[in-house]
Protein backbone atom coordinates (compact mmCIF):
# COMPACT_ATOMS: atom_id res chain seq x y z
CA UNK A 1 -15.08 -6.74 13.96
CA UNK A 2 -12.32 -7.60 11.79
CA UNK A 3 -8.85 -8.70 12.52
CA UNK A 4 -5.74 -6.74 10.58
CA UNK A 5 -5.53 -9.43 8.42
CA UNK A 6 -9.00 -9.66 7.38
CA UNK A 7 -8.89 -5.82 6.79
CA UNK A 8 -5.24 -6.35 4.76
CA UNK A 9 -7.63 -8.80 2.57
CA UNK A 10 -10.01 -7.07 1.76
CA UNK A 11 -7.83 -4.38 0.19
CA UNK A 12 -5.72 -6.56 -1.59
CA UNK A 13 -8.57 -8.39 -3.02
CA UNK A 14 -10.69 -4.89 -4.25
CA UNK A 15 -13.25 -5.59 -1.57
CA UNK A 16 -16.05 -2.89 -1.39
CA UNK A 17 -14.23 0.50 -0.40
CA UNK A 18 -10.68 -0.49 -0.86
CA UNK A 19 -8.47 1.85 -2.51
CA UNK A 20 -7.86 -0.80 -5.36
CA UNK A 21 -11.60 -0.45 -5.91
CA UNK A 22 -11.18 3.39 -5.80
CA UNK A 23 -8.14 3.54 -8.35
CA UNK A 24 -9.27 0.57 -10.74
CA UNK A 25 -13.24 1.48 -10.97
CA UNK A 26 -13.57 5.23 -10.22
CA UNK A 27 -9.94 5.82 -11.37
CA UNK A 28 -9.45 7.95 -8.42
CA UNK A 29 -6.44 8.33 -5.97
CA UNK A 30 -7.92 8.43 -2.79
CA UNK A 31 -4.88 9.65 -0.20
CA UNK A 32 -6.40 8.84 2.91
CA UNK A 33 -7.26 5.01 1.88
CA UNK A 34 -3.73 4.63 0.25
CA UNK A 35 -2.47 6.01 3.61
CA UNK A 36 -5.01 3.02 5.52
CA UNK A 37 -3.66 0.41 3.31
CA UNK A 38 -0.07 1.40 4.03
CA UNK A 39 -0.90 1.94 7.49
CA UNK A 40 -2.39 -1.57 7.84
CA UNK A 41 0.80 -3.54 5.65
CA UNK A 42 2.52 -1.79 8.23
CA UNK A 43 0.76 -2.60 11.53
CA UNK A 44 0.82 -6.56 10.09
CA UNK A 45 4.58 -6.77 9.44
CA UNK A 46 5.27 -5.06 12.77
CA UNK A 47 3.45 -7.70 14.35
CA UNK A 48 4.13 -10.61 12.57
CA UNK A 49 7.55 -9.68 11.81
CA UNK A 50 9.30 -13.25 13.36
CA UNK A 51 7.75 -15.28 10.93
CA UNK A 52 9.06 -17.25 8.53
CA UNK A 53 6.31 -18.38 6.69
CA UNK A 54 4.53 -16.61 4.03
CA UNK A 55 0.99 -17.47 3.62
CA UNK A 56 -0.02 -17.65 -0.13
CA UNK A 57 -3.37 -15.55 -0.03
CA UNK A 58 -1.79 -12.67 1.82
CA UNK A 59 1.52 -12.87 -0.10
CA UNK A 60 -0.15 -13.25 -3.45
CA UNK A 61 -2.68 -9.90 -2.44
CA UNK A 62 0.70 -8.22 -1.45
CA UNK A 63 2.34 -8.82 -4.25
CA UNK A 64 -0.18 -8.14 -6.70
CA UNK A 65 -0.81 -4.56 -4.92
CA UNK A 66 2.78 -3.33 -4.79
CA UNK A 67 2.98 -4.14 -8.49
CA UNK A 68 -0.55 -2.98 -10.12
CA UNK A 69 -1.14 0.32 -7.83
CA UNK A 70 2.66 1.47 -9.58
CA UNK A 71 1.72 0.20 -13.33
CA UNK A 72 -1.98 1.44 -13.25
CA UNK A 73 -1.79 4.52 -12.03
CA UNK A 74 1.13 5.66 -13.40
CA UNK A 75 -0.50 6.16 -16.76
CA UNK A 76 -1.31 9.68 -18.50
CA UNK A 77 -4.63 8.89 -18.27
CA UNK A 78 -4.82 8.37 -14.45
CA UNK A 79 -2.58 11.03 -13.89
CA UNK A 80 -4.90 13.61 -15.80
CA UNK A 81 -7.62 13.35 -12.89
CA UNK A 82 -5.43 12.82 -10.22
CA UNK A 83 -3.46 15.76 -9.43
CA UNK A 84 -0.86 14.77 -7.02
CA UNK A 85 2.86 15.76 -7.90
CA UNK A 86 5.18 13.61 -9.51
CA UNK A 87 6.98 13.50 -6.08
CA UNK A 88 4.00 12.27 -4.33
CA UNK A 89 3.41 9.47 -6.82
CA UNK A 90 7.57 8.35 -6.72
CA UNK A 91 7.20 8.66 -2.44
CA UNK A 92 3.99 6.44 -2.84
CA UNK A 93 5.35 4.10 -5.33
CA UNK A 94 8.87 3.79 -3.16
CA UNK A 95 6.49 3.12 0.31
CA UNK A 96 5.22 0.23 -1.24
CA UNK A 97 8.17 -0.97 -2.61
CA UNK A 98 9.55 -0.72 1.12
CA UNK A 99 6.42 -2.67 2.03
CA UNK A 100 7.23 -5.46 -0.30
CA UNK A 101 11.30 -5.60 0.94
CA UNK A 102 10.08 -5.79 4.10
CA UNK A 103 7.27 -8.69 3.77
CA UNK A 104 8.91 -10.87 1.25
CA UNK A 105 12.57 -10.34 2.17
CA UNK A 106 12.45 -9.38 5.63
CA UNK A 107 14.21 -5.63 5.44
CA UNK A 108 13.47 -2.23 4.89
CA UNK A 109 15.07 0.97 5.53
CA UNK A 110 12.07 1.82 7.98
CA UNK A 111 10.73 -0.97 10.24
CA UNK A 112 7.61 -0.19 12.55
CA UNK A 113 6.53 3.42 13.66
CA UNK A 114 9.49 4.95 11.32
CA UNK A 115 7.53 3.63 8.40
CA UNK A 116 4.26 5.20 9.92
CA UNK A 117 5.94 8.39 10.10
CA UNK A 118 7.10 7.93 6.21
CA UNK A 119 3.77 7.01 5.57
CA UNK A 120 2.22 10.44 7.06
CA UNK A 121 5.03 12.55 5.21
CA UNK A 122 3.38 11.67 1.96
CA UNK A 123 0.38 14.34 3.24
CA UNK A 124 3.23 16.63 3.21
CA UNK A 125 3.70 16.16 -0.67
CA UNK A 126 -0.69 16.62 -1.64
């Protein structure tokens, strides 16, 4: 079985059935494997929250999924066959951007189980 980390990789790297795959390939928005890969950034930085160190895989896969899930599927075209409210998309878009504060500069307005219960809100918003 996989550890978090493992699991966090394969998302960020568009392994088979990641919601990267989902968004970039079948240019679908698939809530409930948005809401896993937000769960699972979350579980990791609760539990690795102390460190100090940044490893470059992981930060790179972080990085590059809080900035291309925003730019790609904000587009009219996306958007066309994805019918979630504009709300949903700016909650989604700000979660991840909480995501990012919190891995790469160590803060965030919701640390640990708040952030899971912002995370389930967005179902709230579909």
């Amino acid at each position: 079985m996989k550890n978090i980390k493992e699991k966090i990789l394969d998302e960020v790297t568009a392994g088979e059935g990641s919601f990267l795959i989902e968004i970039r390939i079948e240019l679908n928005w698939d809530h409930y494997k948005f809401q896993n890969l937000l769960l699972l950034l979350n579980e990791f930085l609760k539990t690795n929250e102390a460190g100090d160190y940044l490893e470059r895989e992981l930060s790179a896969g972080i990085w590059y999924v809080t900035n291309f899930i925003p730019h790609w599927t904000s587009h009219e075209s996306f958007r066309k066959s994805n019918n979630y409210s504009e709300e949903y998309y700016r909650s989604a878009y700000e979660l991840l951007e909480f995501i990012a504060s919190w891995y790469f500069m160590g803060h965030c307005p919701f640390i640990g189980d708040d952030m899971n219960s912002e995370i389930m809100k967005l179902r709230e918003l579909i």
